[in-house]
Protein backbone atom coordinates (compact mmCIF):
# COMPACT_ATOMS: atom_id res chain seq x y z
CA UNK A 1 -21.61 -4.22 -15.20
CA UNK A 2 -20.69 -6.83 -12.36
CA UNK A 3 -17.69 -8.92 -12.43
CA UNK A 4 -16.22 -11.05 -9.55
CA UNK A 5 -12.65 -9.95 -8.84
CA UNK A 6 -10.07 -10.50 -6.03
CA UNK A 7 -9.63 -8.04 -3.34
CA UNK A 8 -6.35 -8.22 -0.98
CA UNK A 9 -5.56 -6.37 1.87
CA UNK A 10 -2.65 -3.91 1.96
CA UNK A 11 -0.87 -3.87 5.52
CA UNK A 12 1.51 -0.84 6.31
CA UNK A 13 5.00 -1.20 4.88
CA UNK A 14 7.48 0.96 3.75
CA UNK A 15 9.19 1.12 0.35
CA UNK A 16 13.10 2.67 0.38
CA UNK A 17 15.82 4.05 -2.05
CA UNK A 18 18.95 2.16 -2.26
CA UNK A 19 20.52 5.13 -0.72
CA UNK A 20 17.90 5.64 2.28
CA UNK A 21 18.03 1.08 2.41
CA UNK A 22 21.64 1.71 3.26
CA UNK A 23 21.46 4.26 5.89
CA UNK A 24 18.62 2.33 7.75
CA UNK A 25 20.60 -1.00 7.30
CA UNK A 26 24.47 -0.51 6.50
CA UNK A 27 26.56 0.04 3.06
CA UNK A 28 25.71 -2.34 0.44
CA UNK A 29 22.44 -3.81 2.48
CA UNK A 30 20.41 -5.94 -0.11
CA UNK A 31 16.39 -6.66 0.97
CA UNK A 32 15.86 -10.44 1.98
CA UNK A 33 13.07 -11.56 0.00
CA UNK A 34 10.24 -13.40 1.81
CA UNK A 35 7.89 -13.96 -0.75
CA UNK A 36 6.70 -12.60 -3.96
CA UNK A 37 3.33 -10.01 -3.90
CA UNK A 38 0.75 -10.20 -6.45
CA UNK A 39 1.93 -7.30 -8.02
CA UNK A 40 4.89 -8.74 -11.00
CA UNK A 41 8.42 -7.87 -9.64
CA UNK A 42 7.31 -6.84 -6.31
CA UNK A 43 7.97 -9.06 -2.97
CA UNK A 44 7.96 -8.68 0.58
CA UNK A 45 10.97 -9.14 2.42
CA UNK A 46 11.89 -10.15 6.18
CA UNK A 47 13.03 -6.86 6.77
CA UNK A 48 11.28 -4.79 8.93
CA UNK A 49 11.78 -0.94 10.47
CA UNK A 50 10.12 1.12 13.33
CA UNK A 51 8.24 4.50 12.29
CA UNK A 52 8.61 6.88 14.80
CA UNK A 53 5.55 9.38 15.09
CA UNK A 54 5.18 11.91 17.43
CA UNK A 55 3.17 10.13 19.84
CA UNK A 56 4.01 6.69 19.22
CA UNK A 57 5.60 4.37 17.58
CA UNK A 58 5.32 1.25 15.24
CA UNK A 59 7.56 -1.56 15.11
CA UNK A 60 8.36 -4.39 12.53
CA UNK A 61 6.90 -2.71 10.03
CA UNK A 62 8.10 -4.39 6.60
CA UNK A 63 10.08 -3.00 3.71
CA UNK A 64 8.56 -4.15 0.38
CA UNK A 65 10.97 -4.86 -2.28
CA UNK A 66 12.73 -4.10 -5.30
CA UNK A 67 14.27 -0.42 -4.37
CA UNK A 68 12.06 2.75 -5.74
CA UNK A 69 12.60 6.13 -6.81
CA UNK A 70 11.56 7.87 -4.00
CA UNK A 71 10.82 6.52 -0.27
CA UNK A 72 7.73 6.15 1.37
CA UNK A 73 5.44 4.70 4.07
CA UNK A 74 2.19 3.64 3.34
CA UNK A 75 -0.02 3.58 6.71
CA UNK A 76 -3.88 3.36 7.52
CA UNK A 77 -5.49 6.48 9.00
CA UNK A 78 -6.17 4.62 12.34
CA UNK A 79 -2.10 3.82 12.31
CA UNK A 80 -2.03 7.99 12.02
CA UNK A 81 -4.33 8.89 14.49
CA UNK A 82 -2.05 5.86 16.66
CA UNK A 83 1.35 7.79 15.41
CA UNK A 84 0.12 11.35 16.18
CA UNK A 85 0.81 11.86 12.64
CA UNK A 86 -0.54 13.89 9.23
CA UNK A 87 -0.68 11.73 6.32
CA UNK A 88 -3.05 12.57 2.84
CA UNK A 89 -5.04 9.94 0.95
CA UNK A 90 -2.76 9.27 -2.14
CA UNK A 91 -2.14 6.37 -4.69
CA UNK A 92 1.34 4.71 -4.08
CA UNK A 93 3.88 6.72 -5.84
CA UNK A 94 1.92 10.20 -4.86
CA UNK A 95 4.52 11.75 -2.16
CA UNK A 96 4.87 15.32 -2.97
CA UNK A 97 3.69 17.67 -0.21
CA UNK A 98 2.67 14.73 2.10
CA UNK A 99 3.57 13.85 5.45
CA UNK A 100 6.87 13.73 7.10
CA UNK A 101 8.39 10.53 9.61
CA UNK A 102 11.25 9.10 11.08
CA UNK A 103 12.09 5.63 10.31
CA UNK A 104 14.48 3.43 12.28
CA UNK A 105 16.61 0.79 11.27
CA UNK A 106 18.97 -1.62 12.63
CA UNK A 107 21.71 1.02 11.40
CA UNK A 108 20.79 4.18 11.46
CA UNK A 109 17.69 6.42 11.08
CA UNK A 110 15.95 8.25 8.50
CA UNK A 111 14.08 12.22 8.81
CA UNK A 112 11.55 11.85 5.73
CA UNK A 113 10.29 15.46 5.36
CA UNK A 114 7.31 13.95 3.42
CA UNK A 115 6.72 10.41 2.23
CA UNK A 116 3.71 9.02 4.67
CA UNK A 117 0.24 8.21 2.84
CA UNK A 118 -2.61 6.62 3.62
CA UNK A 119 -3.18 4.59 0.46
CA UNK A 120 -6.18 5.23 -1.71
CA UNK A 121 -8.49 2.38 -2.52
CA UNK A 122 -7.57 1.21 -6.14
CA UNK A 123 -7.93 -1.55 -8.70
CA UNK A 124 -4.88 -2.60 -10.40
CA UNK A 125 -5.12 -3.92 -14.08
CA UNK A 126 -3.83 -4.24 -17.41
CA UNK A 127 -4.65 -2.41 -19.98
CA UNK A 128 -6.14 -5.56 -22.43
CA UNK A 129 -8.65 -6.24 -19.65
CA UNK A 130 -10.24 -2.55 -18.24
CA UNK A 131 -10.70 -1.60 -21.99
CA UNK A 132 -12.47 -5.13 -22.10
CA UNK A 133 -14.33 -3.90 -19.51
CA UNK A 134 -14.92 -0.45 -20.37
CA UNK A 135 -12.35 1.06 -17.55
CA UNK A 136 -10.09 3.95 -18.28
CA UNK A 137 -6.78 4.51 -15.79
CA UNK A 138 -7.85 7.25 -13.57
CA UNK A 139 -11.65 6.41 -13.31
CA UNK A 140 -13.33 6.04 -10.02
CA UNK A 141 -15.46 3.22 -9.60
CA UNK A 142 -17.30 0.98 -7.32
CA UNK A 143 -16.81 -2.20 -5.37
CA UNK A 144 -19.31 -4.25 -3.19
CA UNK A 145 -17.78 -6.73 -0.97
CA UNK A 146 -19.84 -9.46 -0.42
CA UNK A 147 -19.27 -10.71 3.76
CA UNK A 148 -21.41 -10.67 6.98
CA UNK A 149 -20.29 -7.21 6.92
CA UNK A 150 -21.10 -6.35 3.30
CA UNK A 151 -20.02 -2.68 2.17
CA UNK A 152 -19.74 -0.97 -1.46
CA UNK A 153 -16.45 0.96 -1.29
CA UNK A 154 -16.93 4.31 -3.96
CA UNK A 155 -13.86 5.69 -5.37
CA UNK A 156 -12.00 3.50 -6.05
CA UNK A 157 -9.36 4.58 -8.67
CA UNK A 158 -8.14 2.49 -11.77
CA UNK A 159 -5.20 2.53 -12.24
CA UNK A 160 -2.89 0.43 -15.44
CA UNK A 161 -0.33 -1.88 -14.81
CA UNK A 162 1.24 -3.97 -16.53
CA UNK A 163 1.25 -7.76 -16.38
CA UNK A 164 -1.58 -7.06 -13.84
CA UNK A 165 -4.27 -9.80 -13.16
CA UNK A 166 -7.60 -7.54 -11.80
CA UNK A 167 -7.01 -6.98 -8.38
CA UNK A 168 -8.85 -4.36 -5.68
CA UNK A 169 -6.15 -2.92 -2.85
CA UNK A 170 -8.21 -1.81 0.25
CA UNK A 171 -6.12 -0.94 3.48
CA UNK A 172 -6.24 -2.62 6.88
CA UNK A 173 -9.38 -0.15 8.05
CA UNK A 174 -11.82 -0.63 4.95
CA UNK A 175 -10.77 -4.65 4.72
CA UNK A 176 -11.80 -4.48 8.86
CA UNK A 177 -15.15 -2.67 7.76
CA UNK A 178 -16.11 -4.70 5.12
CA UNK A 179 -15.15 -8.09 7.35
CA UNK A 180 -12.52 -8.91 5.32
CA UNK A 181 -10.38 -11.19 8.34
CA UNK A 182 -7.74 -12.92 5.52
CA UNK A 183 -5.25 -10.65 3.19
CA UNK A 184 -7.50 -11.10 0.31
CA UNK A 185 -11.10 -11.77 -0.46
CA UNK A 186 -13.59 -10.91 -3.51
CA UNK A 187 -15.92 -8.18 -4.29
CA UNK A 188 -17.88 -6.95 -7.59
CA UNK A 189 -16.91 -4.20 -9.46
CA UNK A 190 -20.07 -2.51 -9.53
């Protein structure tokens, strides 16, 4: 089966906790939004932080938007190699037993004791449309991207959500790879 279907590009960012939000940026801090993300609900705001690794650091790094359950800093492996850090391939959400980092804010600081992932390739879509297509949440499939620099990405996980129009989340690395130059692009579920 081949069907045409956006790909974007997902830059390092950081999501908080109310409670961590207001360390990094004072008592009763609400996130500026910038501009809404293609996931429903989710935006980016202007805020930004500094992760501190333990050979470098990385500034303005933006806080994505509404407050989670859990903190955590999602990172490609070249910004870990860059931050002297140890971060596992996970979906978003996946934080137990991964890597630890210090996040600065305009406020105060934050010691996460695990929370940094390299985010795992995935497709986002609703339900109605991966049965339509014979997808089940959890399923690994694959994506050629179609570019002077043409690549099929394997593994890439489905995952359900909600309200979701098909999309394909690479990171900053594989969207580099496969000469992907904009924050979105197409490719072919395979």
């Amino acid at each position: 089966m081949k069907k045409l279907i956006r790909v974007e590009v997902s830059v390092r960012h950081v999501h908080l906790t109310k409670h961590d939000l207001e360390v990094l940026f004072g008592e009763g801090y609400e996130l500026k939004r910038e501009k809404d993300l293609s996931q429903p609900g989710q935006f980016a705001s202007t805020d930004v932080v500094t992760l501190v690794g333990p050979k470098h650091s990385l500034e303005n790094v933006r806080v994505l938007g509404p407050c989670r359950g859990n903190s955590q800093v999602e990172v490609s492996r070249t910004d870990t190699f860059y931050l002297g850090a140890s971060a596992p391939l996970r979906l978003s959400g996946k934080i137990i037993g991964s890597g630890p980092i210090k996040i600065v804010g305009p406020k105060g600081e934050l010691e996460l004791k695990e929370g940094l992932i390299v985010a795992k390739r995935h497709l986002n879509i609703n339900g109605y449309e991966a049965k339509a297509l014979g997808l089940a949440s959890g399923q690994n499939i694959s994506v050629e991207i179609e570019s002077p620099r043409s690549l099929i990405f394997k593994e890439v996980e489905v995952c359900y959500v909600d309200e979701s129009e098909p999309i394909v989340y690479l990171d900053a690395d594989e969207a580099s790879a496969a000469g992907i130059n904009e924050k979105s692009g197409e490719g072919k579920i395979l």
